[in-house]
N, C-alpha and C. Protein backbone atom coordinates (compact mmCIF):
# COMPACT_ATOMS: atom_id res chain seq x y z
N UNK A 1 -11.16 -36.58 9.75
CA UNK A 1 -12.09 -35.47 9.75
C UNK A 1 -11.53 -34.30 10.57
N UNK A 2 -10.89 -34.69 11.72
CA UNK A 2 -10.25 -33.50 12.31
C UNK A 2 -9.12 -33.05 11.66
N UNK A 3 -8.06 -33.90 11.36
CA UNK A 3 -7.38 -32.87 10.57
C UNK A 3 -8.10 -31.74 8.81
N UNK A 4 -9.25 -32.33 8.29
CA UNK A 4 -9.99 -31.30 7.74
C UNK A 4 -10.30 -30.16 7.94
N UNK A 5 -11.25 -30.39 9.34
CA UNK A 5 -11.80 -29.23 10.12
C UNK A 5 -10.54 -27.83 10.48
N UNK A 6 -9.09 -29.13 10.97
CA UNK A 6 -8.26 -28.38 11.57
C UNK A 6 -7.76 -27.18 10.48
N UNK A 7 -7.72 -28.08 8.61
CA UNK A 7 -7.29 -26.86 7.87
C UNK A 7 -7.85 -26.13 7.22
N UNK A 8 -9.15 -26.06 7.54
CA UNK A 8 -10.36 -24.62 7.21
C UNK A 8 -10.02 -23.96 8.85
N UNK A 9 -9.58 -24.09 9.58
CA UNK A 9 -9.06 -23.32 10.73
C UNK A 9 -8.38 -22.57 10.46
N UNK A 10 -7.21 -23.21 9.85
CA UNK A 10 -5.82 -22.37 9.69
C UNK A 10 -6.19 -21.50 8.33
N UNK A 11 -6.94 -21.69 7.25
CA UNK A 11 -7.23 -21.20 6.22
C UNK A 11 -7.79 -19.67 6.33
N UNK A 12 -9.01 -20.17 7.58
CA UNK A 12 -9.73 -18.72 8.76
C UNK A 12 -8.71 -17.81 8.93
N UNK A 13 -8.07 -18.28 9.57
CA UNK A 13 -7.08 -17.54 10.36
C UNK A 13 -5.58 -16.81 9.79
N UNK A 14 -5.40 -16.98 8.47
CA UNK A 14 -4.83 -16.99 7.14
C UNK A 14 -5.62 -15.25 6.82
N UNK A 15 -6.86 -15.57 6.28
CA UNK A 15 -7.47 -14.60 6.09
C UNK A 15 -7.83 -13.25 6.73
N UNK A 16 -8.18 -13.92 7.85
CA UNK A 16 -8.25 -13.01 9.44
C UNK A 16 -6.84 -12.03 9.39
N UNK A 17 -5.88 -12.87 9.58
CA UNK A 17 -4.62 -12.20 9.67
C UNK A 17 -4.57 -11.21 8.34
N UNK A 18 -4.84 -11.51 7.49
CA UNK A 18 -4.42 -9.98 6.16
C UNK A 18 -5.89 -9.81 6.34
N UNK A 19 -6.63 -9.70 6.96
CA UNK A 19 -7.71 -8.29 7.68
C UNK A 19 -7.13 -7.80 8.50
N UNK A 20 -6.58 -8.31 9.46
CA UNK A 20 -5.97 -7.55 10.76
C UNK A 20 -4.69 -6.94 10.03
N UNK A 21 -4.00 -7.05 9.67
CA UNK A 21 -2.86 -6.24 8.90
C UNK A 21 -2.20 -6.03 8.23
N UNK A 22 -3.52 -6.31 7.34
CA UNK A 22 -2.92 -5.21 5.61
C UNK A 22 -4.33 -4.50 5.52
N UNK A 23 -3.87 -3.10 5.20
CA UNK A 23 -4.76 -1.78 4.99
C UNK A 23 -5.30 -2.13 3.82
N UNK A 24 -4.90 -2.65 2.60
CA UNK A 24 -5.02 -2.42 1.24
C UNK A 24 -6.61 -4.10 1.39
N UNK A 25 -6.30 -4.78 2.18
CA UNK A 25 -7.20 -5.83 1.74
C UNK A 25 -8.51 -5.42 2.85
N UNK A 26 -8.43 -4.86 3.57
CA UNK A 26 -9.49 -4.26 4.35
C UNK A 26 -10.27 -3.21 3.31
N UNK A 27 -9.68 -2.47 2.24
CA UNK A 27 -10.21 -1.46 1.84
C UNK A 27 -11.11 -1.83 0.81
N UNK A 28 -10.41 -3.40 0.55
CA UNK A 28 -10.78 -4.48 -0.92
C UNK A 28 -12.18 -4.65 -0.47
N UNK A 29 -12.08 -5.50 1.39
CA UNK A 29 -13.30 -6.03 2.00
C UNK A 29 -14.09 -5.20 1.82
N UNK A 30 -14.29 -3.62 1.97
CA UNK A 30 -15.14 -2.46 1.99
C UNK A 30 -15.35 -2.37 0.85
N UNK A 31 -14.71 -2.34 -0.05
CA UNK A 31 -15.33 -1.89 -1.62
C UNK A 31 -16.48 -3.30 -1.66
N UNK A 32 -16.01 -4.80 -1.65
CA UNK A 32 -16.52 -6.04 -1.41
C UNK A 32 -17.94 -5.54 -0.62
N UNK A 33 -18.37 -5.27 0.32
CA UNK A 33 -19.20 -5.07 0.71
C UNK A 33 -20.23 -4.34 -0.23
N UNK A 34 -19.61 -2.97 -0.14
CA UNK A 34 -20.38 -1.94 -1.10
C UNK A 34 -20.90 -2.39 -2.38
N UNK A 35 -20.09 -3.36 -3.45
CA UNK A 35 -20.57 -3.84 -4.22
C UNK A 35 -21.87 -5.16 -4.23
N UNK A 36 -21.83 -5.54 -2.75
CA UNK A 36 -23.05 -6.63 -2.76
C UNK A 36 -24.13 -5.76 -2.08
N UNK A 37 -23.76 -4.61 -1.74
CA UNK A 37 -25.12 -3.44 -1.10
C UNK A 37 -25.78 -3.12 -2.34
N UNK A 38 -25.00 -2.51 -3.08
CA UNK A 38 -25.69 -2.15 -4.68
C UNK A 38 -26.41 -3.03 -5.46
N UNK A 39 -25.48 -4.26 -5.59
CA UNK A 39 -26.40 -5.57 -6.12
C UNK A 39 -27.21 -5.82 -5.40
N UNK A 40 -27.36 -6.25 -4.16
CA UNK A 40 -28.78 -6.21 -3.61
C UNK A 40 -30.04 -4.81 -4.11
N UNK A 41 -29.43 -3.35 -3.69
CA UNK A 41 -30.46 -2.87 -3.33
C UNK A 41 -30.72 -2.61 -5.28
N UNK A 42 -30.01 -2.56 -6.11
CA UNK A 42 -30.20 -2.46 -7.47
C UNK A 42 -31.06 -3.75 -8.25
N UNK A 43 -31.18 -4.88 -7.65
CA UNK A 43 -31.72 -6.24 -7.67
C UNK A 43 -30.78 -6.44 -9.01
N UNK A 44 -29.19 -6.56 -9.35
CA UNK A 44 -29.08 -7.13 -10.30
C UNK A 44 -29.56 -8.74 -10.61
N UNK A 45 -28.81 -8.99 -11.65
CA UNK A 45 -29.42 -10.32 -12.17
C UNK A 45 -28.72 -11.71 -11.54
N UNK A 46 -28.87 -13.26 -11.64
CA UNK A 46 -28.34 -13.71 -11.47
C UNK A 46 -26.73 -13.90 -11.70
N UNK A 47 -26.90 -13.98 -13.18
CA UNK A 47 -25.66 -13.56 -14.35
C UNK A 47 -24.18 -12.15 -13.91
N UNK A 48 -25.53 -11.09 -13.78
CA UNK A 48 -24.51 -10.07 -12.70
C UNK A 48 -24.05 -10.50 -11.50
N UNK A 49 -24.61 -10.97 -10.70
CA UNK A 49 -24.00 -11.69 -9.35
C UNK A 49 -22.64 -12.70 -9.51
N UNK A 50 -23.13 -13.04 -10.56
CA UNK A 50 -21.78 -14.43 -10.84
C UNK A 50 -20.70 -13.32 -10.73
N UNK A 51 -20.50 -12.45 -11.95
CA UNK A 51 -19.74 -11.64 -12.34
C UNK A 51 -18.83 -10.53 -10.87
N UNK A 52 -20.02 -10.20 -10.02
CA UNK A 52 -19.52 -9.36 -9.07
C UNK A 52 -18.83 -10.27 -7.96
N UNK A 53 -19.19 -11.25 -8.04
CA UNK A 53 -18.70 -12.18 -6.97
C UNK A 53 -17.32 -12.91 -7.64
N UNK A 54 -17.21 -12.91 -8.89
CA UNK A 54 -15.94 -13.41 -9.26
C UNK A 54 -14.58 -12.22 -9.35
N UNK A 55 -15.41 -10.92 -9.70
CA UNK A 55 -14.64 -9.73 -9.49
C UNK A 55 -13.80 -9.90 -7.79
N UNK A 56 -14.73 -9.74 -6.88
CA UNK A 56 -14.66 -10.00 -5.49
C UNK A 56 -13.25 -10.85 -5.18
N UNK A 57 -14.07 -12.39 -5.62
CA UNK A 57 -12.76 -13.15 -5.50
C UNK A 57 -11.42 -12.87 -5.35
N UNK A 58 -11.46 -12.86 -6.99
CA UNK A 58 -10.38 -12.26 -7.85
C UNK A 58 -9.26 -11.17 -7.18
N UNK A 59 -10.09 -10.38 -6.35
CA UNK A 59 -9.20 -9.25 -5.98
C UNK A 59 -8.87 -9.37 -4.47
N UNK A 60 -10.11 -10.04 -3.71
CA UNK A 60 -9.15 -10.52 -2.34
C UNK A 60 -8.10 -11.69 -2.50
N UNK A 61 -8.39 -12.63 -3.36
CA UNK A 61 -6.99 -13.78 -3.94
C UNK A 61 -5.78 -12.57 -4.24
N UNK A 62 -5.83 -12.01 -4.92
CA UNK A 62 -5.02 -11.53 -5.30
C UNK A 62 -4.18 -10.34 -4.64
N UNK A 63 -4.62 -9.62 -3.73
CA UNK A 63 -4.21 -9.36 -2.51
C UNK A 63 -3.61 -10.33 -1.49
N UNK A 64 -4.37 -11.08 -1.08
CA UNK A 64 -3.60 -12.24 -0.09
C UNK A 64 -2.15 -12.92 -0.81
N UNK A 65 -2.37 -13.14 -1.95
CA UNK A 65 -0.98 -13.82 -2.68
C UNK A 65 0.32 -12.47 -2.48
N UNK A 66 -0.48 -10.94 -3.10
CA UNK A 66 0.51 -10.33 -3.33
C UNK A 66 1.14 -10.05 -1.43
N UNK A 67 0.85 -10.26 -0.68
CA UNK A 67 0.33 -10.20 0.38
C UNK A 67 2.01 -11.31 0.80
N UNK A 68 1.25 -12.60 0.49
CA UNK A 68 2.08 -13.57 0.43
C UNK A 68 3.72 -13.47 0.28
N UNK A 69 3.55 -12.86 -1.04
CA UNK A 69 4.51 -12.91 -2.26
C UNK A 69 5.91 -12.19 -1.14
N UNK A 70 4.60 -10.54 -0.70
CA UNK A 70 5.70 -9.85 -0.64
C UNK A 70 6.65 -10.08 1.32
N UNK A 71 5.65 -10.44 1.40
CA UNK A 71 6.41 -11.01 3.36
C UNK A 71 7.47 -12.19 2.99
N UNK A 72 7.36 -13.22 1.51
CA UNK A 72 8.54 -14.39 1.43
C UNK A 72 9.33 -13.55 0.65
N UNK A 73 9.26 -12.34 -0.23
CA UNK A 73 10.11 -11.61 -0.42
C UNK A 73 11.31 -10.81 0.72
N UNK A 74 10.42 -10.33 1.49
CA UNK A 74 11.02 -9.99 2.44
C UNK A 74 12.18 -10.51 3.36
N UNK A 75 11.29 -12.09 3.83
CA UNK A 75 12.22 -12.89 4.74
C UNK A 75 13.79 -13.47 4.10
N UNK A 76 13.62 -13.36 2.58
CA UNK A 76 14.29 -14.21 1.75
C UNK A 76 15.47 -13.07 1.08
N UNK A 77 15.29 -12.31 1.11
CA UNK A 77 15.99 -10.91 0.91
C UNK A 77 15.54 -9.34 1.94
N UNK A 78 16.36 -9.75 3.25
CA UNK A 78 15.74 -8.52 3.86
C UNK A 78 16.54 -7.26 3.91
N UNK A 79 17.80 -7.53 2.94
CA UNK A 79 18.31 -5.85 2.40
C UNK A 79 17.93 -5.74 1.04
N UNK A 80 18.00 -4.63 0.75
CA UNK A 80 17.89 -4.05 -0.17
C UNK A 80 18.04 -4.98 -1.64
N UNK A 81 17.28 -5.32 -2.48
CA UNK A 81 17.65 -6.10 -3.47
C UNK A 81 16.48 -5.65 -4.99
N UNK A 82 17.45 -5.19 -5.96
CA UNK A 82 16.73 -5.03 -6.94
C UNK A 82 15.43 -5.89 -7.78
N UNK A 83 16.05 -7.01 -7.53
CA UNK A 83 15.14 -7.95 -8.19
C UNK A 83 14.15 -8.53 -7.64
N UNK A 84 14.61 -8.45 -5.75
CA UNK A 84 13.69 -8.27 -5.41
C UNK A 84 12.19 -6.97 -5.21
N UNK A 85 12.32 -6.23 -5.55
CA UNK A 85 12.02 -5.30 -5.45
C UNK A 85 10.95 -5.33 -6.81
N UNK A 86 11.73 -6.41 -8.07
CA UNK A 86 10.70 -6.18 -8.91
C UNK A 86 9.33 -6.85 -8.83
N UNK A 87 10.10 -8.15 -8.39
CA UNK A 87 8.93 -9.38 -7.67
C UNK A 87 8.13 -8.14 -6.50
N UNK A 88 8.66 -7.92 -5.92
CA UNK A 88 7.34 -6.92 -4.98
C UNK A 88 6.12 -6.45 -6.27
N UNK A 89 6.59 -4.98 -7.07
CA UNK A 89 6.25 -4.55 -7.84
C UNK A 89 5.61 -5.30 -8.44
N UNK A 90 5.61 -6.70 -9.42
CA UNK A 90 4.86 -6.73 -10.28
C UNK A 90 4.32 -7.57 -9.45
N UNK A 91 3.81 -8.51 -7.99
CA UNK A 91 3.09 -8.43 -7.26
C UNK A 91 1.93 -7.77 -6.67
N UNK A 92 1.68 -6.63 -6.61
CA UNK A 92 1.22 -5.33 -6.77
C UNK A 92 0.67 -4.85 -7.98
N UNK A 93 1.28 -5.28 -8.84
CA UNK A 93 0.80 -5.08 -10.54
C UNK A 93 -0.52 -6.02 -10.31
N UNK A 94 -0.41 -7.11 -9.82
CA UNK A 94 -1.40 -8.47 -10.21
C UNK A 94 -2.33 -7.51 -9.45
N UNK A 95 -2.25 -7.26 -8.38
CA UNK A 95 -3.57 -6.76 -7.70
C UNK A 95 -4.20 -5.34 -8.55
N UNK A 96 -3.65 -4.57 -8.59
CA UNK A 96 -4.06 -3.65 -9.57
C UNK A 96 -4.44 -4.28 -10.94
N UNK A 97 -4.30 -5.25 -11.47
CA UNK A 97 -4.96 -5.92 -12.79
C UNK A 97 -6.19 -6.15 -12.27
N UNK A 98 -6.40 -7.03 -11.54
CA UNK A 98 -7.74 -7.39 -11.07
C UNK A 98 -8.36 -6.45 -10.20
N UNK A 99 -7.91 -5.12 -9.88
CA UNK A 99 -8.56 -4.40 -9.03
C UNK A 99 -9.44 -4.02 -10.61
N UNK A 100 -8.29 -3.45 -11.74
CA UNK A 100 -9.26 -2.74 -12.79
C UNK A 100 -10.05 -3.26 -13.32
N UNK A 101 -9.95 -4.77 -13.93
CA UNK A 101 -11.18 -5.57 -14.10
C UNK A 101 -12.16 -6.01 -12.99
N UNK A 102 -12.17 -5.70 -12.03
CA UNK A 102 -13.13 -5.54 -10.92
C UNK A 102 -13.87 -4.19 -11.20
N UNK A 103 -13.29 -3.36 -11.43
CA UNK A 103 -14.05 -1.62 -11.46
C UNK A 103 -14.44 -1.73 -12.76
N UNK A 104 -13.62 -2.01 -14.00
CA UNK A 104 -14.85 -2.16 -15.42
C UNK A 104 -15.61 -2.78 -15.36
N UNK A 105 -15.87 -4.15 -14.65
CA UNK A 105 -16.47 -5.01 -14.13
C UNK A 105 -18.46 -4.35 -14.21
N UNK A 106 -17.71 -3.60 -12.71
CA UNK A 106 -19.24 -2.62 -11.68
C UNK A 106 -19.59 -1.79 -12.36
N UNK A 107 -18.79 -0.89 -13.34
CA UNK A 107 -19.21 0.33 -14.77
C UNK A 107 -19.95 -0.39 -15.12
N UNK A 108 -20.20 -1.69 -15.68
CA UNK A 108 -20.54 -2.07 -17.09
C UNK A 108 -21.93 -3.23 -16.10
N UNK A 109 -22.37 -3.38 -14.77
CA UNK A 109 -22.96 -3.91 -14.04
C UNK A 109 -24.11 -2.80 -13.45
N UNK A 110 -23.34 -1.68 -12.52
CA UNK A 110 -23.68 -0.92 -12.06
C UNK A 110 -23.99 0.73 -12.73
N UNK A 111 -23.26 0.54 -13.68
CA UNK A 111 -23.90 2.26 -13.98
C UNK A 111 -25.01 2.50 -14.83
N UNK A 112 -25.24 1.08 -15.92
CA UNK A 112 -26.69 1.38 -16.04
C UNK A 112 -27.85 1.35 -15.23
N UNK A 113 -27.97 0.83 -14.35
CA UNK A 113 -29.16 0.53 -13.47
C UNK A 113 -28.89 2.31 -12.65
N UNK A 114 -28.05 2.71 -12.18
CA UNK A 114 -27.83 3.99 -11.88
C UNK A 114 -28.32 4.96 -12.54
N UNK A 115 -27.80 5.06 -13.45
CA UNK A 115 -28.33 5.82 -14.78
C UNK A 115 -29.96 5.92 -14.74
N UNK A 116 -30.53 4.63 -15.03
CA UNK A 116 -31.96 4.75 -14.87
C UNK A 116 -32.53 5.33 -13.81
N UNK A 117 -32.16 5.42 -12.58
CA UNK A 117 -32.38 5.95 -11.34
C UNK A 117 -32.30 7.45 -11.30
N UNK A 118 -31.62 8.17 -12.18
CA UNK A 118 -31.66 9.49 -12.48
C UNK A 118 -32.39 10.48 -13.18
């Protein structure tokens, strides 16, 4: 049981660390927020909740990996290397995939209930 406990510790602290320093997954957490302010104060549906919360997921996973990807890129090639460079890049691609299906996501969640509000 303690070694369990011990690796939802390190898992914490995994996460913690790309809050404390990466800009791009802090900005994720803030959009993350903003989107469960709206679903709350908009009362979406159950069905919408699944959806915003898998958006969510989706895009802090995918930050932390590219996150991942690009610091074992780094250690593993720390001059200059083309190919590495693409692995960065399409690292970065993944997060921008799921950033945009996260934002068509909240259009197609959030702007009708908006809409009506006007």
């Amino acid at each position: 049981m303690k070694k369990l406990i011990r690796s939802f510790g390190y898992a914490f602290k995994g996460v913690a660390y790309a809050a404390a320093t990466q800009l791009n997954f802090r900005i994720h957490l803030a959009a993350a927020a903003l989107a469960m302010l709206m679903g709350y104060l908009l009362h979406i549906s159950v069905s919408e909740w699944q959806w915003v919360a898998l958006c969510i997921t989706l895009v802090l996973v995918a930050e932390i990996f590219n996150t991942m990807i690009e610091t074992l890129t780094d250690l593993a090639s720390p001059d200059y290397n083309e190919k590495a460079g693409h692995i960065k890049d399409m690292s970065a691609g993944a997060v921008v995939i799921a950033a945009l299906f996260a934002f068509i996501t909240a259009l197609i969640v959030f702007l009708p209930k908006l809409l009506l509000l006007i």
